[in-house]
PDB file of N, CA and C in Angstrom:
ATOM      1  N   UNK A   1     -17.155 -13.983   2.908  1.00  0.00           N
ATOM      2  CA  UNK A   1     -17.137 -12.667   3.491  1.00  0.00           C
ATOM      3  C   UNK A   1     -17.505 -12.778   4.963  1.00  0.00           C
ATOM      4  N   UNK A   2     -16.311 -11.998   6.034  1.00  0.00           N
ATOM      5  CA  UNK A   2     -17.093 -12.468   7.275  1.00  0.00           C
ATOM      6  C   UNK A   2     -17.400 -11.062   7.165  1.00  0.00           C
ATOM      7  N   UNK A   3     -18.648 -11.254   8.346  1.00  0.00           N
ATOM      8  CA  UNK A   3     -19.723  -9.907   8.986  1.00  0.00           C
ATOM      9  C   UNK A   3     -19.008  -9.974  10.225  1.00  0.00           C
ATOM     10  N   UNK A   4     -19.020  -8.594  10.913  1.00  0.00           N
ATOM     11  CA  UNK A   4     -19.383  -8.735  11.884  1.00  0.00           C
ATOM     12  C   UNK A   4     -20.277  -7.798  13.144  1.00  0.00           C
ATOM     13  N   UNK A   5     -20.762  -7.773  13.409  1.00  0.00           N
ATOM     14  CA  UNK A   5     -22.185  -7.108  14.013  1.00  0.00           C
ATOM     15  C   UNK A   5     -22.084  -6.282  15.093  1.00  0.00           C
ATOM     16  N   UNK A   6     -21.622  -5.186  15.778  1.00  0.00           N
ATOM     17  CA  UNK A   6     -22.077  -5.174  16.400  1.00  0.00           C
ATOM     18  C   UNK A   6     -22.599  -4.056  16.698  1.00  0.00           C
ATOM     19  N   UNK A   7     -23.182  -3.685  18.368  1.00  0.00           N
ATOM     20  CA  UNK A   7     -23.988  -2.276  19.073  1.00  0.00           C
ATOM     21  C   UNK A   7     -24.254  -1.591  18.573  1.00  0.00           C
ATOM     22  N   UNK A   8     -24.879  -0.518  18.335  1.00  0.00           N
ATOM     23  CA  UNK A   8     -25.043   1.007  17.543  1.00  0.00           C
ATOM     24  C   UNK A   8     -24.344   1.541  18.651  1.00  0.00           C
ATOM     25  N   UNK A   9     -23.486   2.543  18.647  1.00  0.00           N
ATOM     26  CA  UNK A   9     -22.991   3.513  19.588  1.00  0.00           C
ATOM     27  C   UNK A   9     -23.115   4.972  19.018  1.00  0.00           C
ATOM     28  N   UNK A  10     -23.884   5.806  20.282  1.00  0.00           N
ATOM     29  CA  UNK A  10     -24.172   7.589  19.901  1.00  0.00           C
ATOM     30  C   UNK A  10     -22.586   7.742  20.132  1.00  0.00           C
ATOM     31  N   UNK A  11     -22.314   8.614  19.010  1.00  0.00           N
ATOM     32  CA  UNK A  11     -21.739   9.636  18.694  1.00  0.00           C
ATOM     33  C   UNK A  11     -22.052  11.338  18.724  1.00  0.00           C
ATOM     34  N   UNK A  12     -21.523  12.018  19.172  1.00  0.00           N
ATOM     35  CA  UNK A  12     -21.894  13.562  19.098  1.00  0.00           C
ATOM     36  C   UNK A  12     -20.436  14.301  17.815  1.00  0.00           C
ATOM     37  N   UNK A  13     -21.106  14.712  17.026  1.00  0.00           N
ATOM     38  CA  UNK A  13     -20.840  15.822  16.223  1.00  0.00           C
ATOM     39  C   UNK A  13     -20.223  16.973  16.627  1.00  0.00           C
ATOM     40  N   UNK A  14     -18.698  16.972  16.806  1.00  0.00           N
ATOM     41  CA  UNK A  14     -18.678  18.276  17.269  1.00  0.00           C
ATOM     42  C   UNK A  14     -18.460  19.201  16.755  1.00  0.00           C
ATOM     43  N   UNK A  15     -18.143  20.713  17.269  1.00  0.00           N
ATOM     44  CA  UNK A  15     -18.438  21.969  16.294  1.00  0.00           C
ATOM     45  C   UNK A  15     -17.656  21.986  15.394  1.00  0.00           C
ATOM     46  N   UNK A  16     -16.621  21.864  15.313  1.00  0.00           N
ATOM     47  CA  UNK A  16     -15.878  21.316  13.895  1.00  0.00           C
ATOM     48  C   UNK A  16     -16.256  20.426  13.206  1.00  0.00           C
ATOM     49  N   UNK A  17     -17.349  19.653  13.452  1.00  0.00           N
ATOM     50  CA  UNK A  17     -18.129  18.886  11.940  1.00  0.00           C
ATOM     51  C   UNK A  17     -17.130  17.448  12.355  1.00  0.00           C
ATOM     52  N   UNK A  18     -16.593  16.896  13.482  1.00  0.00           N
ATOM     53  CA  UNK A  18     -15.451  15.625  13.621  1.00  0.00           C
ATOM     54  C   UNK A  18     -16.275  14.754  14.262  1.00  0.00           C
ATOM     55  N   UNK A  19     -16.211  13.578  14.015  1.00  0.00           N
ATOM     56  CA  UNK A  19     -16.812  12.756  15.253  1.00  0.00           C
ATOM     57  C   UNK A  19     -15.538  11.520  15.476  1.00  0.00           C
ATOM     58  N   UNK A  20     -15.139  10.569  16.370  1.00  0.00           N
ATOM     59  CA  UNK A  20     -14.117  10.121  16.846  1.00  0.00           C
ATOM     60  C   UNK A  20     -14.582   8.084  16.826  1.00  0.00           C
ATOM     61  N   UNK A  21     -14.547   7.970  15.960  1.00  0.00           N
ATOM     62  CA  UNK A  21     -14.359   6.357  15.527  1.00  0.00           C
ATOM     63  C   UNK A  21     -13.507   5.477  16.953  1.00  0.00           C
ATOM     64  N   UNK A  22     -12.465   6.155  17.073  1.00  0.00           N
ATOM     65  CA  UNK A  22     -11.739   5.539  18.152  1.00  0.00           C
ATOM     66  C   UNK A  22     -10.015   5.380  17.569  1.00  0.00           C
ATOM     67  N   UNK A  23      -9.101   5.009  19.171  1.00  0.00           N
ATOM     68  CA  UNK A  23      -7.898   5.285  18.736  1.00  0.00           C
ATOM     69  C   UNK A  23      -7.464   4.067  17.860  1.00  0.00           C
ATOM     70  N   UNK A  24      -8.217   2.913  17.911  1.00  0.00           N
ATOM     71  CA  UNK A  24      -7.729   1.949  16.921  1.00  0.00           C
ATOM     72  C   UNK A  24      -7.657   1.873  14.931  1.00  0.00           C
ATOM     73  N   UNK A  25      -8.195   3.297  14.961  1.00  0.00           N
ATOM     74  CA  UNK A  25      -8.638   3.988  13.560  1.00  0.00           C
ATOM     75  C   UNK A  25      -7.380   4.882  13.345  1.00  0.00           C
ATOM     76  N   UNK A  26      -7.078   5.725  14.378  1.00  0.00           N
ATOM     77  CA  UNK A  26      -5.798   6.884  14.264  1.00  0.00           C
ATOM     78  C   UNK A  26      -5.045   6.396  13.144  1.00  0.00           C
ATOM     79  N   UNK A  27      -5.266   7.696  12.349  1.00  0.00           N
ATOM     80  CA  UNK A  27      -3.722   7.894  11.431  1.00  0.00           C
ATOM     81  C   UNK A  27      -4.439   7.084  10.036  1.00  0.00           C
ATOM     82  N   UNK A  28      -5.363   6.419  10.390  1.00  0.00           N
ATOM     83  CA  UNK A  28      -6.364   5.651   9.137  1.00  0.00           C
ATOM     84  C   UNK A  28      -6.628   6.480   7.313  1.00  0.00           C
ATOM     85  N   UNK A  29      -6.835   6.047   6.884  1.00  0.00           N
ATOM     86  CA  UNK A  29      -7.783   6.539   5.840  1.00  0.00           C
ATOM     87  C   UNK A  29      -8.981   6.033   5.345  1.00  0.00           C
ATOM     88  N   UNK A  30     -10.017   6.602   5.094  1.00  0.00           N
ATOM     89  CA  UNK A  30     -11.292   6.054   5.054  1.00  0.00           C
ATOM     90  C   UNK A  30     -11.592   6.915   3.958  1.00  0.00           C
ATOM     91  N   UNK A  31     -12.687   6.054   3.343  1.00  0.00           N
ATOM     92  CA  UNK A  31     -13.690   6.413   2.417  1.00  0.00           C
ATOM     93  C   UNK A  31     -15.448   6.565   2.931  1.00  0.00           C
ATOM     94  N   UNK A  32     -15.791   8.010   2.916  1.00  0.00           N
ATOM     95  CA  UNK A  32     -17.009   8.496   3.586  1.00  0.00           C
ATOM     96  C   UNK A  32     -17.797   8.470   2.354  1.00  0.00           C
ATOM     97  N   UNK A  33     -19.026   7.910   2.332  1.00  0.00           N
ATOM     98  CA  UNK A  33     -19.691   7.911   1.295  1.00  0.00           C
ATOM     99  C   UNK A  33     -21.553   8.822   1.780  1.00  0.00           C
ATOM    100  N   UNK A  34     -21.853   9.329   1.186  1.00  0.00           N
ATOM    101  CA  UNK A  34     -23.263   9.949   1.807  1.00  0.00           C
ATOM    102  C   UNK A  34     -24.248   9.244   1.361  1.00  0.00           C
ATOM    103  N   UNK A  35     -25.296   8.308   1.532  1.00  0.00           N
ATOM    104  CA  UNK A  35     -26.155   7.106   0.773  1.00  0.00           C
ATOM    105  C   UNK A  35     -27.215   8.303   0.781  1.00  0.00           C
ATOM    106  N   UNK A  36     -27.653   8.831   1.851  1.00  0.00           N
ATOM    107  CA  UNK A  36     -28.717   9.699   1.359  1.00  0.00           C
ATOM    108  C   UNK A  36     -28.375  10.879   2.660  1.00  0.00           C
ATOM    109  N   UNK A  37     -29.821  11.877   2.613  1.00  0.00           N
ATOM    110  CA  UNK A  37     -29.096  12.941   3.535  1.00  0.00           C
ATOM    111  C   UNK A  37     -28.860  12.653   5.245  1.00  0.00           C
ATOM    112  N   UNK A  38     -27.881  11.977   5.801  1.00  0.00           N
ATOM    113  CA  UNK A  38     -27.912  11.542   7.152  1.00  0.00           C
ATOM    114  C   UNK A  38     -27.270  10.833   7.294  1.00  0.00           C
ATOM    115  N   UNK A  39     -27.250  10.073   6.005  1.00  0.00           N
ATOM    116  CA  UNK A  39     -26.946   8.029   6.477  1.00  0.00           C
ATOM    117  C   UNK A  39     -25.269   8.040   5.529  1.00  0.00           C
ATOM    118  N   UNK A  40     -24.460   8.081   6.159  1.00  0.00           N
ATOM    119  CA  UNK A  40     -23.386   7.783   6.213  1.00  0.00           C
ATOM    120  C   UNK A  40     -22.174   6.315   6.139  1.00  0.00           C
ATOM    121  N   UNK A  41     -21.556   5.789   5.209  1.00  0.00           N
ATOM    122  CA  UNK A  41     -21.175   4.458   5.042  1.00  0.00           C
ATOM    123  C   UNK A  41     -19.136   5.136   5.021  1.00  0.00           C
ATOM    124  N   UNK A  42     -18.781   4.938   6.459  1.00  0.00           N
ATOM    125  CA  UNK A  42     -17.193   5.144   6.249  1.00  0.00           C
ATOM    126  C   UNK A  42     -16.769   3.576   6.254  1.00  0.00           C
ATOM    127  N   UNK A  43     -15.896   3.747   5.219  1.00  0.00           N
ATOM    128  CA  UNK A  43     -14.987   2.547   5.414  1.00  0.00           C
ATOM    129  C   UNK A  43     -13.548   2.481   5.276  1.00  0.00           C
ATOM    130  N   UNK A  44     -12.683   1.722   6.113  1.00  0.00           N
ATOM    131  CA  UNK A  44     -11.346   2.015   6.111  1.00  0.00           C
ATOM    132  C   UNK A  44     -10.795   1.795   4.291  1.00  0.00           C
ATOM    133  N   UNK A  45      -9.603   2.351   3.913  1.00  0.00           N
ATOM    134  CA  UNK A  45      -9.038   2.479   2.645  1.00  0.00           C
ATOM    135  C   UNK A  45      -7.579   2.544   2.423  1.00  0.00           C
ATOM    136  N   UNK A  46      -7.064   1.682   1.503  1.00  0.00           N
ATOM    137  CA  UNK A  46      -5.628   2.148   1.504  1.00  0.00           C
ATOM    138  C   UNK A  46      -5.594   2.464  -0.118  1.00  0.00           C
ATOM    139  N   UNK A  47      -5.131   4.096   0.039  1.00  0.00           N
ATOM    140  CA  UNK A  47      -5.376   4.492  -1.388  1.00  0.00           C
ATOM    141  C   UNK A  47      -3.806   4.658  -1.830  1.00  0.00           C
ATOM    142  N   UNK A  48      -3.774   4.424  -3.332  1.00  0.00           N
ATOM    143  CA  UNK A  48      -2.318   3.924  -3.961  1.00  0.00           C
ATOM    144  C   UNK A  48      -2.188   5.416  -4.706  1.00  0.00           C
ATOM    145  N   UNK A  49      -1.437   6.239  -4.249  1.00  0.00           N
ATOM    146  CA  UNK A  49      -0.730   7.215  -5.037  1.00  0.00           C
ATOM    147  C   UNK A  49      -0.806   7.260  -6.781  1.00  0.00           C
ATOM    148  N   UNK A  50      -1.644   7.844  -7.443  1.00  0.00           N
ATOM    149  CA  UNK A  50      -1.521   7.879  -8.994  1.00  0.00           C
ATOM    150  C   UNK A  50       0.134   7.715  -9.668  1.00  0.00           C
ATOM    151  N   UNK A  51       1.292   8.488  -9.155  1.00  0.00           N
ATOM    152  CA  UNK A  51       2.371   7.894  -9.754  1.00  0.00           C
ATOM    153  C   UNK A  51       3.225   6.496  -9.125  1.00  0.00           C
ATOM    154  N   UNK A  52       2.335   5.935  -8.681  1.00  0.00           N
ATOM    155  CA  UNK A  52       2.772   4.585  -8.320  1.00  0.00           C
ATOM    156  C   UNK A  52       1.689   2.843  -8.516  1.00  0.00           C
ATOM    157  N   UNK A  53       0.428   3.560  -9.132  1.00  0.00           N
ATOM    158  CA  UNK A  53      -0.409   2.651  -9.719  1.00  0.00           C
ATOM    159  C   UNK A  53      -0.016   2.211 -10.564  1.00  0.00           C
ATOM    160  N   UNK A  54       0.817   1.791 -11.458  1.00  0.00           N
ATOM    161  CA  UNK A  54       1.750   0.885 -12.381  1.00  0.00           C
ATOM    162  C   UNK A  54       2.027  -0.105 -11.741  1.00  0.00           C
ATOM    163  N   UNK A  55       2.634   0.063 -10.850  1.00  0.00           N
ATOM    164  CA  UNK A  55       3.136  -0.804  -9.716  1.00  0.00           C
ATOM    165  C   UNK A  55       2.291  -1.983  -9.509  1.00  0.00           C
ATOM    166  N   UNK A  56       0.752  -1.555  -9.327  1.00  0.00           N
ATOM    167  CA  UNK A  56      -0.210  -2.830  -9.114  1.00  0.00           C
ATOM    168  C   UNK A  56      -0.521  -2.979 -10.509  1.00  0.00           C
ATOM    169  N   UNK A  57      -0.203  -3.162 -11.910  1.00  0.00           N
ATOM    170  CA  UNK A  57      -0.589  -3.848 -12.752  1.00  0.00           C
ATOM    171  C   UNK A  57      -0.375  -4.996 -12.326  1.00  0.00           C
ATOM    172  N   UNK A  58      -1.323  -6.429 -13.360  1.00  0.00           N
ATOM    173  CA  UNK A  58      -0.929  -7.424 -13.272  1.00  0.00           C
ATOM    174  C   UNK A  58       0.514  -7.997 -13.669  1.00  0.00           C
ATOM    175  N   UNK A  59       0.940  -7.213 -14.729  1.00  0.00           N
ATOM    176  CA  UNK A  59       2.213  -7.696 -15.229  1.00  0.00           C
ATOM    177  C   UNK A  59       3.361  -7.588 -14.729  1.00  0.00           C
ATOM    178  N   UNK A  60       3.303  -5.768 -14.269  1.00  0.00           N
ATOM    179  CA  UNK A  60       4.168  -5.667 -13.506  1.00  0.00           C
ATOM    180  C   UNK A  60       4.277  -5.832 -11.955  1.00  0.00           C
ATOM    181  N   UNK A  61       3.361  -6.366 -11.404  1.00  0.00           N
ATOM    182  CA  UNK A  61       3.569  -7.034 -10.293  1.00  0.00           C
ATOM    183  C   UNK A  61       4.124  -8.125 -10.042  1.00  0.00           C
ATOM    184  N   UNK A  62       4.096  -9.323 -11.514  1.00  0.00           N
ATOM    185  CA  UNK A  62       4.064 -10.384 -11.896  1.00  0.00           C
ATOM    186  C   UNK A  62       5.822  -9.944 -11.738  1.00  0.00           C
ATOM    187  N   UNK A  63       6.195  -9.221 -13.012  1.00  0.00           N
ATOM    188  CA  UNK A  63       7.883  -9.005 -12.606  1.00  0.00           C
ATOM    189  C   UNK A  63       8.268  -8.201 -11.653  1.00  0.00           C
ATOM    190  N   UNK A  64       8.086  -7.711 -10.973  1.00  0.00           N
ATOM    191  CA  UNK A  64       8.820  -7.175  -9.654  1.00  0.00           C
ATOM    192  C   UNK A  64       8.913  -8.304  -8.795  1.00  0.00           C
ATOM    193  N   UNK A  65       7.902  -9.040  -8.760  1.00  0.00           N
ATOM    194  CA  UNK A  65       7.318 -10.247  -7.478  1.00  0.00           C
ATOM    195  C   UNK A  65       8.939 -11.289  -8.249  1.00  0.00           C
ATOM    196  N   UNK A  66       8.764 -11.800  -9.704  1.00  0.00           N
ATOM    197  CA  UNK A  66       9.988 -12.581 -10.193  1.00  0.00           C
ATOM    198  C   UNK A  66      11.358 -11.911 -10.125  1.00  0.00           C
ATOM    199  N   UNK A  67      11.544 -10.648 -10.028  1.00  0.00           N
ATOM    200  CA  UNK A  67      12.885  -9.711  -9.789  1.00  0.00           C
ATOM    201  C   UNK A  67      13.007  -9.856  -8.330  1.00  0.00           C
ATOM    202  N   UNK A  68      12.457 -10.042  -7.153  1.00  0.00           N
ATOM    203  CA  UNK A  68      12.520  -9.883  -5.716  1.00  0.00           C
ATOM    204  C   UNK A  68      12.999 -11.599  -6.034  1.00  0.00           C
ATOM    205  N   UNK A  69      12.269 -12.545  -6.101  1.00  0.00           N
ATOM    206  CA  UNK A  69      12.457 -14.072  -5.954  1.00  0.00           C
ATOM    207  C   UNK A  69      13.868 -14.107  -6.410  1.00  0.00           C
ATOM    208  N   UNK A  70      14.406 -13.918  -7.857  1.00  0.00           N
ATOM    209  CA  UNK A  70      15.875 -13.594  -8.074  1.00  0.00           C
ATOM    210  C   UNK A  70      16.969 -13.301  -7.744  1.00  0.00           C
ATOM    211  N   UNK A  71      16.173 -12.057  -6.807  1.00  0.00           N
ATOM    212  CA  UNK A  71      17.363 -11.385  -6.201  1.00  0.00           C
ATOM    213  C   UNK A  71      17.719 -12.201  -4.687  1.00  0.00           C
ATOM    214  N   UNK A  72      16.576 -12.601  -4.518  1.00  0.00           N
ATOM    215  CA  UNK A  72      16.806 -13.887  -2.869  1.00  0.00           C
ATOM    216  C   UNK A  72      17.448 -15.072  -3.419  1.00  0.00           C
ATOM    217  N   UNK A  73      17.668 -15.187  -4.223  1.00  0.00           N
ATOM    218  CA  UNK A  73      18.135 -16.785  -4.658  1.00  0.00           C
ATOM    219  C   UNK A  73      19.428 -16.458  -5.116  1.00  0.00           C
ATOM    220  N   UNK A  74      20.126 -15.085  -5.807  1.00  0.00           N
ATOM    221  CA  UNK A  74      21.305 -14.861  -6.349  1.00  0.00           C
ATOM    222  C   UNK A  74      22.011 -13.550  -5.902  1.00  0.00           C
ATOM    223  N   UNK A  75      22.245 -14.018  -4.235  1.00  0.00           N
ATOM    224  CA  UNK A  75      23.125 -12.937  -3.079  1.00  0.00           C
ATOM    225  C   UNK A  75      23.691 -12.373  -3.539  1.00  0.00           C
ATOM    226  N   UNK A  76      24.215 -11.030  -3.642  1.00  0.00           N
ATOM    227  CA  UNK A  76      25.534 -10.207  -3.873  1.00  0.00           C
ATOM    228  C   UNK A  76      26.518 -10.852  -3.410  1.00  0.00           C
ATOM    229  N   UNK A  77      27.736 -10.918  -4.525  1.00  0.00           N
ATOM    230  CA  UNK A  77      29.066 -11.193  -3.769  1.00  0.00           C
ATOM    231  C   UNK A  77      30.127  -9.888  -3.937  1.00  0.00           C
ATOM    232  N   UNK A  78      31.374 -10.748  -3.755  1.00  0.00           N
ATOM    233  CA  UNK A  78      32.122  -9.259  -3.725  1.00  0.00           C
ATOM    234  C   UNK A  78      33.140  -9.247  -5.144  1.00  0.00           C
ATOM    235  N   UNK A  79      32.956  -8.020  -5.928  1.00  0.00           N
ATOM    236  CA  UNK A  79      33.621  -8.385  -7.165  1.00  0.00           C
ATOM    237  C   UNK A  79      34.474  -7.489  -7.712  1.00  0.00           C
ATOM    238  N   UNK A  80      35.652  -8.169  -8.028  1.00  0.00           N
ATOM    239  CA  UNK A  80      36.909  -7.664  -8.398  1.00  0.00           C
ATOM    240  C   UNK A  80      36.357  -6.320  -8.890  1.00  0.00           C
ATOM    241  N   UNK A  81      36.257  -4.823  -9.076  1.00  0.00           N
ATOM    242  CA  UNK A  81      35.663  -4.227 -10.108  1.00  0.00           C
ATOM    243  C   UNK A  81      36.640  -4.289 -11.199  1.00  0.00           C
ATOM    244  N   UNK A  82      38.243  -4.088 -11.273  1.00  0.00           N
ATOM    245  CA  UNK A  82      39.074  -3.981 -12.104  1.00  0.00           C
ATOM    246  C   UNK A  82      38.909  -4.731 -12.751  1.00  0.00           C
ATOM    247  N   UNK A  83      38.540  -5.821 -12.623  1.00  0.00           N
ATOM    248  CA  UNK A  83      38.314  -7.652 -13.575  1.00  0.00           C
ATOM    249  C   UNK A  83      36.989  -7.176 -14.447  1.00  0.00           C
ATOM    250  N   UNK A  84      36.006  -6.677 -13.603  1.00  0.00           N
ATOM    251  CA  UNK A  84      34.539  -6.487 -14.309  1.00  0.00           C
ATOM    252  C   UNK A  84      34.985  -5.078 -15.351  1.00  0.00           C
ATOM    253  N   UNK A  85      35.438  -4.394 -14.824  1.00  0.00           N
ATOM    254  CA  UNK A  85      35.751  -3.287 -15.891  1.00  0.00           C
ATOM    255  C   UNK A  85      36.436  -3.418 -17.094  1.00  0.00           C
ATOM    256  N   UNK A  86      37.308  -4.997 -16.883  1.00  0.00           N
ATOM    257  CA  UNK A  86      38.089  -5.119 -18.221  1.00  0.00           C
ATOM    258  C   UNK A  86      36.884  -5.813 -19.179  1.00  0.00           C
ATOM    259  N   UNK A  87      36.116  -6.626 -18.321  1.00  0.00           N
ATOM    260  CA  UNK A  87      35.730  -7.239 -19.208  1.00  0.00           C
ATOM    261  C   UNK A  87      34.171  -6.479 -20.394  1.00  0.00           C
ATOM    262  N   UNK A  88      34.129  -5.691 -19.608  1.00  0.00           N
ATOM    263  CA  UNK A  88      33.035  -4.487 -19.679  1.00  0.00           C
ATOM    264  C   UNK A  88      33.405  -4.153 -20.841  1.00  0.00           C
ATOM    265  N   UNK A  89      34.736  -3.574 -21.344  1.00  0.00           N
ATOM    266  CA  UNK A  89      35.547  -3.174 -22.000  1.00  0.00           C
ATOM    267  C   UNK A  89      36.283  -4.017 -22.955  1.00  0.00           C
ATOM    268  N   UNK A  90      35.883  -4.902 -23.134  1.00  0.00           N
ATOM    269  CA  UNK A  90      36.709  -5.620 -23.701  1.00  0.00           C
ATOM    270  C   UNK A  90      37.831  -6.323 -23.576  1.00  0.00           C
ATOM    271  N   UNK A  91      38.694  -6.055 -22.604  1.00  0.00           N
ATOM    272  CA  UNK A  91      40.001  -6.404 -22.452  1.00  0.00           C
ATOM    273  C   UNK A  91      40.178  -7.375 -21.676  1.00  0.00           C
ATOM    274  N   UNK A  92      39.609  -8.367 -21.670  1.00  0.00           N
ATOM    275  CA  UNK A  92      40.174  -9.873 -21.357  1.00  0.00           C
ATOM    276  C   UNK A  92      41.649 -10.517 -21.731  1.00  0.00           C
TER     277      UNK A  92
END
C-alpha cells in the first residue's frame, strides 16, 4: 500500500455547505464518510450501476474477458449470406 502524506490545507465552507478539493477531482465521485461529529474521511469511488453488477462477477468476467480474446483472434470476414442462409436451412 503506498501512503502518501501530505500538508493540511484550510478550506472554508461555503454557504451552500461545498468546499472545493480542486480541479484535478472535477466530475469525480467520492465516498464522504462522517467518523465522528467534524472529522470527515472523502475518498475517491467508482461506483458500478446495480443493473450492471453481474458484469463484475467472477465468472462472468472470466467469459466476457474469453469472448473478447476470441473475438481478437477470429476477425470478421465477408460472407456469402445466400450460401449461409442455405445452409441455415438446410439446403446444401
Amino acid at each position: 500500500m503506498i501512503t502518501i502524506t501530505t500538508q493540511p490545507s484550510v478550506k472554508v465552507i461555503g454557504a451552500n455547505g461545498q468546499i472545493s478539493l480542486g480541479k484535478q477531482y472535477a466530475g469525480r465521485q467520492v465516498l464522504v464518510e462522517e467518523q465522528e461529529p467534524g472529522v470527515w474521511l472523502v475518498r475517491t469511488a467508482t461506483v458500478i450501476p446495480d443493473n450492471e453488477r453481474w458484469l463484475h462477477q467472477p465468472k462472468t468476467a472470466t467469459d466476457l474477458k474469453n469472448a473478447l480474446s476470441w473475438a481478437q483472434a477470429n476477425l470478421p470476414t465477408d460472407t456469402n449470406i445466400d450460401t449461409l442462409l442455405e445452409k441455415l436451412n438446410g439446403q446444401d
